[in-house]
Protein backbone atom coordinates (compact mmCIF):
# COMPACT_ATOMS: atom_id res chain seq x y z
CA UNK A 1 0.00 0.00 0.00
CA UNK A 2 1.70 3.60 -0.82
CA UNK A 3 -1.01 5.47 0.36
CA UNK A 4 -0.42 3.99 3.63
CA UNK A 5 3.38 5.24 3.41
CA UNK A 6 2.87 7.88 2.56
CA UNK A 7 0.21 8.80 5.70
CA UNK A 8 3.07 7.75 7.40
CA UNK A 9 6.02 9.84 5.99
CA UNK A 10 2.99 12.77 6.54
CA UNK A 11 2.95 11.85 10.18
CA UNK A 12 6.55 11.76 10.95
CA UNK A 13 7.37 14.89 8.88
CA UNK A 14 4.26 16.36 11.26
CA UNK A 15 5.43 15.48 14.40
CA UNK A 16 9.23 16.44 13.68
CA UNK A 17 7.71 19.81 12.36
CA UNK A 18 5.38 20.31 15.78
CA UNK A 19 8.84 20.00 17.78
CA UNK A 20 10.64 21.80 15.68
CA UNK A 21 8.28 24.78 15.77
CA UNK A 22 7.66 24.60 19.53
CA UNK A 23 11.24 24.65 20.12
CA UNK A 24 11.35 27.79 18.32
CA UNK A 25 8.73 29.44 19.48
CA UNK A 26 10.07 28.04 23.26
CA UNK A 27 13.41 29.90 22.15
CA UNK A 28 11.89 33.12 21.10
CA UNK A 29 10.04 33.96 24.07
CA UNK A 30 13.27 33.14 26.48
CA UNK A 31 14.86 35.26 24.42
CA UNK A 32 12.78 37.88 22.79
CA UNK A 33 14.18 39.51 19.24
CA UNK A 34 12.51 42.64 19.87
């Protein structure tokens, strides 16, 4: 089944992306640009 890879490529590349973006947005209020 590719669908079913590729739900779970979506998932991963999701996940990674809600860290990633949580991480930044953890980073950016510790330290605030402006």
């Amino acid at each position: 089944m590719v669908i079913l890879k590729v739900v779970t490529y979506v998932w991963i590349f999701f996940v990674i992306s809600l860290f990633f973006f949580g991480f930044i947005s953890s980073d950016t209020t510790r330290n605030p640009k402006n």
